[in-house]
Protein backbone atom coordinates (compact mmCIF):
# COMPACT_ATOMS: atom_id res chain seq x y z
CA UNK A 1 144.85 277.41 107.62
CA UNK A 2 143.04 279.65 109.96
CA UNK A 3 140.94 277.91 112.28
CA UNK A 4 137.43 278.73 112.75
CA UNK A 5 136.80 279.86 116.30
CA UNK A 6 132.86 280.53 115.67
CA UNK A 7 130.44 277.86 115.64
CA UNK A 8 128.13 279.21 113.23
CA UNK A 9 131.15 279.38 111.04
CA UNK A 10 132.12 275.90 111.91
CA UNK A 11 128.76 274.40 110.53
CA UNK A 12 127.99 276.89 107.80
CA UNK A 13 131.35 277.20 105.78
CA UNK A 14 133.47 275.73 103.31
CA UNK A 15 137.22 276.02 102.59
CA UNK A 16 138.49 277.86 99.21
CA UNK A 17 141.40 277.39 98.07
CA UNK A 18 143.89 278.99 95.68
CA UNK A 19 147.19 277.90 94.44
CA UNK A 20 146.25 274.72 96.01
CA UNK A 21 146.70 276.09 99.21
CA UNK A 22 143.96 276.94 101.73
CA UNK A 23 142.37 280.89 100.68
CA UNK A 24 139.66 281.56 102.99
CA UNK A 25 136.70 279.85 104.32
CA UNK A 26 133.40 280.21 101.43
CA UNK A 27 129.94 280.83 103.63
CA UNK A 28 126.74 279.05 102.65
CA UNK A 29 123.97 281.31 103.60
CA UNK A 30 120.98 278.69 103.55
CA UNK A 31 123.28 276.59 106.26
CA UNK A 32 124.08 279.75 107.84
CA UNK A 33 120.63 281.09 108.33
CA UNK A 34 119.54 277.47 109.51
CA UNK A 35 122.54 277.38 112.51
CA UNK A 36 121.64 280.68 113.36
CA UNK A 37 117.82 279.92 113.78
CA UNK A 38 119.44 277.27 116.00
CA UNK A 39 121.40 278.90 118.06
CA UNK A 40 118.82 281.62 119.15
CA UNK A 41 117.17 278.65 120.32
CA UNK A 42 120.09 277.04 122.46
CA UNK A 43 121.94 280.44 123.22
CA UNK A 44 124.34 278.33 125.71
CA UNK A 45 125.24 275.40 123.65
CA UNK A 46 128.45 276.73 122.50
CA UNK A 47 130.45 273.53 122.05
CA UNK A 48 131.32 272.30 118.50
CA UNK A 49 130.83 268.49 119.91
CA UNK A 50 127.40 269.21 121.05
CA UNK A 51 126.85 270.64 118.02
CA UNK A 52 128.57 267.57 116.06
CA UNK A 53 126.68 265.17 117.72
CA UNK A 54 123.43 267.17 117.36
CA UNK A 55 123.24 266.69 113.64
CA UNK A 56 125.18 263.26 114.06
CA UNK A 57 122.23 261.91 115.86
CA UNK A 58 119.77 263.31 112.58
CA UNK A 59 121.62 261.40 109.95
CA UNK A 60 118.95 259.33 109.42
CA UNK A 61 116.42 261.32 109.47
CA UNK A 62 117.32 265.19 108.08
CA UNK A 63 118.94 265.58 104.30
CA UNK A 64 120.35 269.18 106.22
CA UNK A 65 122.42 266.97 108.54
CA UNK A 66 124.74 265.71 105.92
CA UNK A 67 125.33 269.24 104.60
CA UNK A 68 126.60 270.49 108.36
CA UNK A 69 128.64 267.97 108.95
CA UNK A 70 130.59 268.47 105.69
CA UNK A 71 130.94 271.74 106.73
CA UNK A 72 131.84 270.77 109.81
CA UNK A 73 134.80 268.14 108.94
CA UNK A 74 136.64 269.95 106.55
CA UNK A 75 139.09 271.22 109.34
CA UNK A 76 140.27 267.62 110.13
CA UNK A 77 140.03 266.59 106.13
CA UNK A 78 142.60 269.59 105.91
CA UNK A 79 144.83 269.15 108.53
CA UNK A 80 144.94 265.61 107.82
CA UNK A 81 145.83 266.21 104.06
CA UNK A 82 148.61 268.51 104.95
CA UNK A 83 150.58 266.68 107.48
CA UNK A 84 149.95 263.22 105.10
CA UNK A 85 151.33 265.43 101.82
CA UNK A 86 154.30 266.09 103.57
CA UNK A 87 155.41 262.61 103.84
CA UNK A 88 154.93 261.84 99.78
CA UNK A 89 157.30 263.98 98.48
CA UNK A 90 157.60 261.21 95.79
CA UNK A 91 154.17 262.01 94.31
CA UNK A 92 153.44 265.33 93.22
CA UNK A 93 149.98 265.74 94.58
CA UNK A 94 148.95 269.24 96.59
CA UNK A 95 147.13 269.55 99.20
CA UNK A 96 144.16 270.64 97.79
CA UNK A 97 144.61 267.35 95.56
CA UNK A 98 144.69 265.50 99.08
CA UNK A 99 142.15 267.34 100.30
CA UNK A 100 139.14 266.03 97.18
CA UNK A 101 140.12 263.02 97.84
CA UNK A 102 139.96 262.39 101.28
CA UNK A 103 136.68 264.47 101.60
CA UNK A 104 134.36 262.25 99.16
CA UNK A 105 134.37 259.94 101.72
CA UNK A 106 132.76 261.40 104.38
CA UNK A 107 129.63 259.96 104.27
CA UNK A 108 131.51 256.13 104.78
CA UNK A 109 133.32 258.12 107.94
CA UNK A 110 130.12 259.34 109.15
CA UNK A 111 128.48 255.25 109.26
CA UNK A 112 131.72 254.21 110.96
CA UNK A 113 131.91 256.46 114.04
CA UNK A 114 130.17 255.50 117.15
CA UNK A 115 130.21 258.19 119.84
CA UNK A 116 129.57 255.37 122.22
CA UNK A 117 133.47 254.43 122.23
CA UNK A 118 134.25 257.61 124.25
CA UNK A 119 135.76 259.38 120.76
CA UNK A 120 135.21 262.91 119.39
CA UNK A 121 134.30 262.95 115.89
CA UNK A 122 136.60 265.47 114.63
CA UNK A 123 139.55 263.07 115.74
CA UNK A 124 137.92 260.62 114.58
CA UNK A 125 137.57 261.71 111.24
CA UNK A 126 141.28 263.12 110.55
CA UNK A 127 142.07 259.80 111.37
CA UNK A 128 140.28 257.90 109.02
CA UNK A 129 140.42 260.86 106.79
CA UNK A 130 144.62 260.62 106.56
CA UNK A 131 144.27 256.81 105.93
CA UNK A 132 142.45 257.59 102.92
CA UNK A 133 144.65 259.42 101.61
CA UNK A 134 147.39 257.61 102.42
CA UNK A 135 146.02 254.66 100.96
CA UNK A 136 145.74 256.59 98.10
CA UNK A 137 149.02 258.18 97.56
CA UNK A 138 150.63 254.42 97.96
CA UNK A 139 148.67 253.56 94.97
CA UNK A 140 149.75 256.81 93.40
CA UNK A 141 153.23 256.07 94.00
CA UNK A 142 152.81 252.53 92.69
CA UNK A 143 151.93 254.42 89.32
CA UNK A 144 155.63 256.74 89.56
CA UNK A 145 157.40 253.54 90.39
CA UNK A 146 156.60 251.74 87.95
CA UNK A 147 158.42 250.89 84.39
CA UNK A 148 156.53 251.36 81.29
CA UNK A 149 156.93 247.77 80.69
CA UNK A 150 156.57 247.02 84.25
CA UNK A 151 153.13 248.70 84.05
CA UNK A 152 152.30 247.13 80.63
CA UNK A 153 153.08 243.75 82.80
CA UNK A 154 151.18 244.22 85.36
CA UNK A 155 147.74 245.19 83.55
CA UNK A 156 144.84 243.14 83.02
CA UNK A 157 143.67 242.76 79.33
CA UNK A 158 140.17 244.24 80.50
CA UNK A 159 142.06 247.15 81.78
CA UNK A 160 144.17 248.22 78.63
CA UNK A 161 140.81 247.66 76.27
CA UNK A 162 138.56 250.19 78.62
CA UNK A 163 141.80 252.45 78.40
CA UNK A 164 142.13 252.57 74.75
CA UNK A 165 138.01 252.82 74.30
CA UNK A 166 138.24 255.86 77.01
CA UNK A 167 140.17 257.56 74.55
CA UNK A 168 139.04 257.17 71.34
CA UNK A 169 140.05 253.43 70.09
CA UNK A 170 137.64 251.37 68.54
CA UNK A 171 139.26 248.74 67.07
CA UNK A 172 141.20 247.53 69.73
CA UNK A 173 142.09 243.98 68.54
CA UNK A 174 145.36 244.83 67.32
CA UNK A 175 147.10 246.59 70.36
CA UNK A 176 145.72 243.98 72.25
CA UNK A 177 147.14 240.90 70.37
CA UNK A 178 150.57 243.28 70.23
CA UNK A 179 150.30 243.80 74.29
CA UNK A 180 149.77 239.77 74.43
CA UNK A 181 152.91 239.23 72.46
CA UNK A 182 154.96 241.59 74.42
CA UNK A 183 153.74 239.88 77.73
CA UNK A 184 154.51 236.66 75.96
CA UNK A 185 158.03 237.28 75.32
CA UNK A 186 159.04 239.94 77.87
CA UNK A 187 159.08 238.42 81.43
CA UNK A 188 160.47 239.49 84.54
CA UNK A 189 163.14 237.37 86.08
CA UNK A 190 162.57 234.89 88.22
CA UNK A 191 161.71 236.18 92.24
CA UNK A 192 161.79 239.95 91.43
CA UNK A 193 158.95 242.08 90.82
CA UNK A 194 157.72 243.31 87.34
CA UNK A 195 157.34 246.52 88.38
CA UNK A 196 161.10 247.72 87.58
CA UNK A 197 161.03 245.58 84.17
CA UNK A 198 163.31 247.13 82.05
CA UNK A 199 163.42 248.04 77.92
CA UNK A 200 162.98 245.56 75.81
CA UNK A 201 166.26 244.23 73.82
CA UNK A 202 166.36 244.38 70.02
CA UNK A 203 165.86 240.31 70.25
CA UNK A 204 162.88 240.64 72.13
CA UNK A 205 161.76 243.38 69.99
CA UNK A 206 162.04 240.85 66.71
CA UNK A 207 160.35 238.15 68.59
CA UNK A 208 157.46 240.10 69.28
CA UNK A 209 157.01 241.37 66.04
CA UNK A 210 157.59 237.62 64.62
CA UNK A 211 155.17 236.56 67.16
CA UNK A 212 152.43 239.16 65.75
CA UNK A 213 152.84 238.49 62.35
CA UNK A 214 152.10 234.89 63.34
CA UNK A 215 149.04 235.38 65.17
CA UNK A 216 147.31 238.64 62.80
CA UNK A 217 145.76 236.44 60.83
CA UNK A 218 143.70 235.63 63.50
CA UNK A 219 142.30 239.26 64.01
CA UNK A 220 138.69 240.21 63.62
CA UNK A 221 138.29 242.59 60.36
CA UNK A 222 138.16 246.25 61.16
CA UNK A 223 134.32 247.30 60.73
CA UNK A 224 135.64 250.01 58.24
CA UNK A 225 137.51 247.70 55.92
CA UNK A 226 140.90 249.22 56.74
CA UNK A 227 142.74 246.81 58.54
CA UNK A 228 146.82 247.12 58.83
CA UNK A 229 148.45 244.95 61.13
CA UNK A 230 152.28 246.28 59.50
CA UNK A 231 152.50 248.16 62.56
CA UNK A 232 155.05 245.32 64.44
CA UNK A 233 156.98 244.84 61.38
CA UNK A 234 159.54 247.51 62.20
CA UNK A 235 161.03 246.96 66.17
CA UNK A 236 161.55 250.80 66.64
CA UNK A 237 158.18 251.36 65.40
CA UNK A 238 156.61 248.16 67.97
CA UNK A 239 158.66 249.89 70.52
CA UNK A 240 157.27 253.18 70.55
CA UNK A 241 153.77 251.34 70.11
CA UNK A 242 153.98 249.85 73.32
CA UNK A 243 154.67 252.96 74.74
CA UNK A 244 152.27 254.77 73.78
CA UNK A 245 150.26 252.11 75.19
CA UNK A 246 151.73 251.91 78.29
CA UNK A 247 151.15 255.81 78.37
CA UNK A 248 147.48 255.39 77.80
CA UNK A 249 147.40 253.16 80.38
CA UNK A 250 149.01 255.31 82.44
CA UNK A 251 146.73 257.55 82.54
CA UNK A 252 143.77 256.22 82.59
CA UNK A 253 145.02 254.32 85.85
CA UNK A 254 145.79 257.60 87.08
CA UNK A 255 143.10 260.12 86.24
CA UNK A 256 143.53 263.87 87.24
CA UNK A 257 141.78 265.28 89.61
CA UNK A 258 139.12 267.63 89.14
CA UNK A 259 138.80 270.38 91.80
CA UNK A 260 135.97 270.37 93.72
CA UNK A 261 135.92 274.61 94.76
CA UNK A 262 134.87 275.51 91.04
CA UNK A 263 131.39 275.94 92.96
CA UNK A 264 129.71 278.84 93.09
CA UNK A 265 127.67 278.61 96.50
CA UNK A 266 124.31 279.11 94.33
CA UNK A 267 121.42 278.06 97.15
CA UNK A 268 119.17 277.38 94.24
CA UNK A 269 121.18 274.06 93.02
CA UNK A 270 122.09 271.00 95.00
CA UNK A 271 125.81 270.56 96.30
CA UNK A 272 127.54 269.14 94.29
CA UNK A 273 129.91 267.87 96.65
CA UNK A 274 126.53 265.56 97.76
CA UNK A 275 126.83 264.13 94.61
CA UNK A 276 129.75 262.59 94.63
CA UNK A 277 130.24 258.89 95.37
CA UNK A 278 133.50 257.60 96.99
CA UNK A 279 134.57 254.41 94.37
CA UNK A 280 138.04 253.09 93.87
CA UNK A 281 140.30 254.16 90.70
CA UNK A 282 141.04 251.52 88.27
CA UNK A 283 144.94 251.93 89.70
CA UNK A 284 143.37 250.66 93.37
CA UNK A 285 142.04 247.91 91.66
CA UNK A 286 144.75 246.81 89.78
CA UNK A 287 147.09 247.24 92.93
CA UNK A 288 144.48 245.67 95.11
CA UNK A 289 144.23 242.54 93.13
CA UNK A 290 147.73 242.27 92.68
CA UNK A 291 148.66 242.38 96.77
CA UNK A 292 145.12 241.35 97.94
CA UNK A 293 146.72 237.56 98.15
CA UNK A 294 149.54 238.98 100.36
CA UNK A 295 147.24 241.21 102.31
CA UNK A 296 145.02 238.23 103.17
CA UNK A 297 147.99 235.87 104.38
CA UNK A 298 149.39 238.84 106.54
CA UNK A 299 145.91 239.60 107.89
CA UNK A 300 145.57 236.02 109.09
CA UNK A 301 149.02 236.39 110.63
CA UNK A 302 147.97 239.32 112.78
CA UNK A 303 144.96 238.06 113.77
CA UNK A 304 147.00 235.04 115.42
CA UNK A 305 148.98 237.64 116.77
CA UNK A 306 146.39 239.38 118.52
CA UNK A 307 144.48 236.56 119.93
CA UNK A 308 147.74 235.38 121.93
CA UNK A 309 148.43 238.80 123.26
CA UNK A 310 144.78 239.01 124.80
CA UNK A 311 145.55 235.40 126.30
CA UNK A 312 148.61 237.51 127.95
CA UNK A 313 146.59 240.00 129.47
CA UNK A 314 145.51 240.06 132.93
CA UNK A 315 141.89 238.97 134.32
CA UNK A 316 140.94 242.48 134.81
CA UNK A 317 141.95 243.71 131.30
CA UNK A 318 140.65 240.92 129.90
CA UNK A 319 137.09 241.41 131.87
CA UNK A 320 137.78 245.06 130.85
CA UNK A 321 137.42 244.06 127.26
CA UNK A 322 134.50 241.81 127.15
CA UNK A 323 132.31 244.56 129.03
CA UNK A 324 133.59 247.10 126.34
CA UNK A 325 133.91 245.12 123.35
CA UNK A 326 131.68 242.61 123.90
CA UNK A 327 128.87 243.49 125.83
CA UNK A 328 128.88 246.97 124.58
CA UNK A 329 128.73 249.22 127.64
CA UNK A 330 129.77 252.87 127.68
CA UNK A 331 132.69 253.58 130.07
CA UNK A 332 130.36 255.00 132.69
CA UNK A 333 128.19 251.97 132.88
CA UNK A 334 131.52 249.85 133.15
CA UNK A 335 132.94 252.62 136.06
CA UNK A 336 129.47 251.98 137.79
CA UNK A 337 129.95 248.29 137.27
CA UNK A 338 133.55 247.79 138.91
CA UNK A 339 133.75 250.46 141.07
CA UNK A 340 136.42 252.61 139.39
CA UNK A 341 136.33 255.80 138.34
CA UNK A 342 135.48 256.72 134.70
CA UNK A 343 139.30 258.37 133.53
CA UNK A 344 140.62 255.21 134.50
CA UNK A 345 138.53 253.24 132.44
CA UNK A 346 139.10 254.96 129.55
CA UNK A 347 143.06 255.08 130.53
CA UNK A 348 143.29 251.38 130.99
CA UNK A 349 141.40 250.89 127.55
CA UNK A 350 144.59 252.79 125.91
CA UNK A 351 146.90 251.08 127.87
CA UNK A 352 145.40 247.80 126.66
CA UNK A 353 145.37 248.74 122.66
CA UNK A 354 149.15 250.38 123.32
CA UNK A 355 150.42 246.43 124.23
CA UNK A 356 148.09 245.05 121.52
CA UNK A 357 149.90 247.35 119.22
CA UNK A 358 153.44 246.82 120.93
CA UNK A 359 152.82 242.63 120.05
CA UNK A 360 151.61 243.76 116.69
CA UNK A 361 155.04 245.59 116.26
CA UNK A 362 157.35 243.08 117.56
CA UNK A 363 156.20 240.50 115.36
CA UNK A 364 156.85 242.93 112.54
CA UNK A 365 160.20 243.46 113.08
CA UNK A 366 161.16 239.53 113.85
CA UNK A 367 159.09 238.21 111.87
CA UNK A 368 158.71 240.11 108.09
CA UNK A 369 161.88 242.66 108.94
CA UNK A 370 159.33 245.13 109.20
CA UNK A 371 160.70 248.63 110.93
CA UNK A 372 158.61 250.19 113.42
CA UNK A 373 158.72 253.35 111.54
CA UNK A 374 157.25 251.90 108.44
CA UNK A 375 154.72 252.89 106.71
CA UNK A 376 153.31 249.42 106.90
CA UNK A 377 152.49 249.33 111.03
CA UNK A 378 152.20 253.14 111.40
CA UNK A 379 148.20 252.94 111.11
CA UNK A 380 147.96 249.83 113.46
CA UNK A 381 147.20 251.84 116.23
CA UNK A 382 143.92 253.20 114.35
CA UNK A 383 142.66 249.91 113.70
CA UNK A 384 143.23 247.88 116.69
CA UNK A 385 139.96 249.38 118.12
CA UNK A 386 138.27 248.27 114.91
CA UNK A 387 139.91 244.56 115.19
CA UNK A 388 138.51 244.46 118.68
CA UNK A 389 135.31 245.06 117.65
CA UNK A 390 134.87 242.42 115.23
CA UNK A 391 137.31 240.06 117.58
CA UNK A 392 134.65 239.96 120.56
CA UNK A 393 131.29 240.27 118.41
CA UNK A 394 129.54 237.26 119.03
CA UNK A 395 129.26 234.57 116.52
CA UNK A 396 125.65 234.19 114.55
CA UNK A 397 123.13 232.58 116.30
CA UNK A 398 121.57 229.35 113.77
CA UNK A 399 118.43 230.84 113.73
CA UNK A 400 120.11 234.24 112.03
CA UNK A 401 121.81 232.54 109.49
């Protein structure tokens, strides 16, 4: 990608792409015009961050701010979807694909960042932008990784029916009551995940069809007068039933991608980039819900973790972050405040997370045989500033509650 070395380029243009692969970067002459009228103004401001911060600071209160800083953090969206693309070779998503997906979430980066904690936005935001999408190529590989009848086990009945309406089904009573009696009979074994489940065998195959026949009776009638429920009494037939259901499922778990550069930069209509809202896939739900017990118990675990490292850290480090955490200063009110020099606040602050991390990855590795290299603890480091935060926020007062 070529960088863009001019600021009224860095707040007035959009990447193209072609082949999904960056093309050149698409100006937007009513943004363009606006920095420029800006710029005349403040002929020395030259610095992207004062810039950044400048329509930061008008979030709130200018609809044109939003629009700048889009411009503005597609650089780190990119960079952050290439080097994150590279490490999923298992899921065959570009980096343009990367790219949409990471970038709808913006706005949810802008409300997080606080200039106050001493960090530029743009690193900032390819931070937060890459664990978006890594988040989101985990779930994608979830989808790869899975069996058809691993997949078909792991749905929720509320799932397959909004599948099969999205494309076309209206009577879904039948599939459903045949995707019961395959769950039913077809179980994985004991300790090992469904998501491998393998084919069913021609026994299994009978049962569920026996098991259908037994329960089709109980079916609503079609609205149209048409109902056939013969469609289990043949195994092959059932099997390639469920597949076809597993397919649908498939990809209405994973829906493709539409691009978001089909825009023409038309000044008369609104962005429609501005009207997209960041929401989770069905897929992320289903994969949420599955692990979200898991996640909570290993949440809890860290937390204890955490707590007892602070208790290990010296008086000063420990004063260090209560003024930073707690009582909110910036790093030159806490230099002022204990006599040291600014750099080395902001040095011991990183020295502080780096153990915080270091206990976080020791307990991986004795406790859950966790690698330090996995994928699991390589975003700890991003978030221990955000545990910190919440860790010394002080508890509601009565009368808030």
């Amino acid at each position: 990608m070529r960088p863009r070395n001019d600021i009224l380029a860095v707040f007035s243009t959009f990447i193209q792409f072609a082949d999904d692969r960056f093309e050149c970067w698409m100006p937007m002459p009513r943004l363009e015009q606006r920095m420029r009228q800006l710029l005349q103004q403040h002929p020395t401001e030259k610095s992207d961050v004062f810039w950044a911060l400048h329509w930061y600071r008008l979030l709130d209160h200018s609809p044109q701010a939003m629009e700048h800083l889009w411009a503005y953090l597609q650089e780190p969206c990119y960079r952050a979807a290439d080097q994150v693309t590279r490490r999923f070779p298992m899921v065959q998503y570009s980096v343009a694909d990367s790219f949409q997906i990471a970038i709808v979430h913006s706005p949810r980066i802008l409300r997080g960042y606080n200039p106050d904690y001493g960090s530029k936005l743009k690193a900032y935001a390819h931070t937060a932008f890459g664990n978006y999408i890594r988040d989101q190529l985990r779930q994608q590989q979830e989808i790869h990784i899975s069996s058809d009848w691993g997949l078909l086990r792991r749905l929720s009945q509320t799932q397959l029916n909004e599948a099969l309406l999205a494309v076309g089904f209206i009577h879904t009573a039948p599939l459903l009551l045949l995707w019961q009696c395959f769950r039913a009979v077809c179980t994985p074994t004991p300790g090992r995940s469904a998501r491998g489940l393998s084919d069913p065998s021609e026994d299994q195959l009978h049962a569920i069809a026996r098991r259908f026949q037994q329960l089709s009776h109980q079916l609503p009638p079609n609205p149209k007068g048409d109902e056939d429920h013969s469609l289990a009494s043949d195994p092959q037939q059932l099997k390639q039933e469920l597949i076809q259901l597993a397919t649908i499922a498939r990809n209405y778990l994973n829906p493709s991608i539409t691009s978001l550069n089909q825009r023409q930069y038309d000044d008369s209509t609104e962005e429609p980039i501005n009207t997209i809202a960041a929401s989770e896939t069905p897929m992320a739900q289903l994969v949420g819900n599955e692990t979200y017990a898991e996640q909570q118990k290993q949440i809890q675990q860290i937390n204890t973790v955490l707590t007892a490292a602070i208790k290990t850290l010296s008086a000063a480090q420990q004063t260090l972050l209560t003024l930073y955490y707690q009582e909110k200063l910036t790093q030159s009110t806490i230099a002022q405040k204990t006599n040291i020099q600014q750099y080395k606040v902001s040095r011991q602050l990183q020295r502080i997370r780096q153990k915080l991390l270091l206990s976080v990855v020791n307990w991986g590795q004795t406790t859950v045989h966790i690698s330090p290299e996995c994928d699991v603890l390589e975003n700890v480091s991003d978030v221990i500033h955000e545990w910190l935060q919440h860790h010394y926020a002080p508890e509601p007062s009565e009368d808030s509650k």
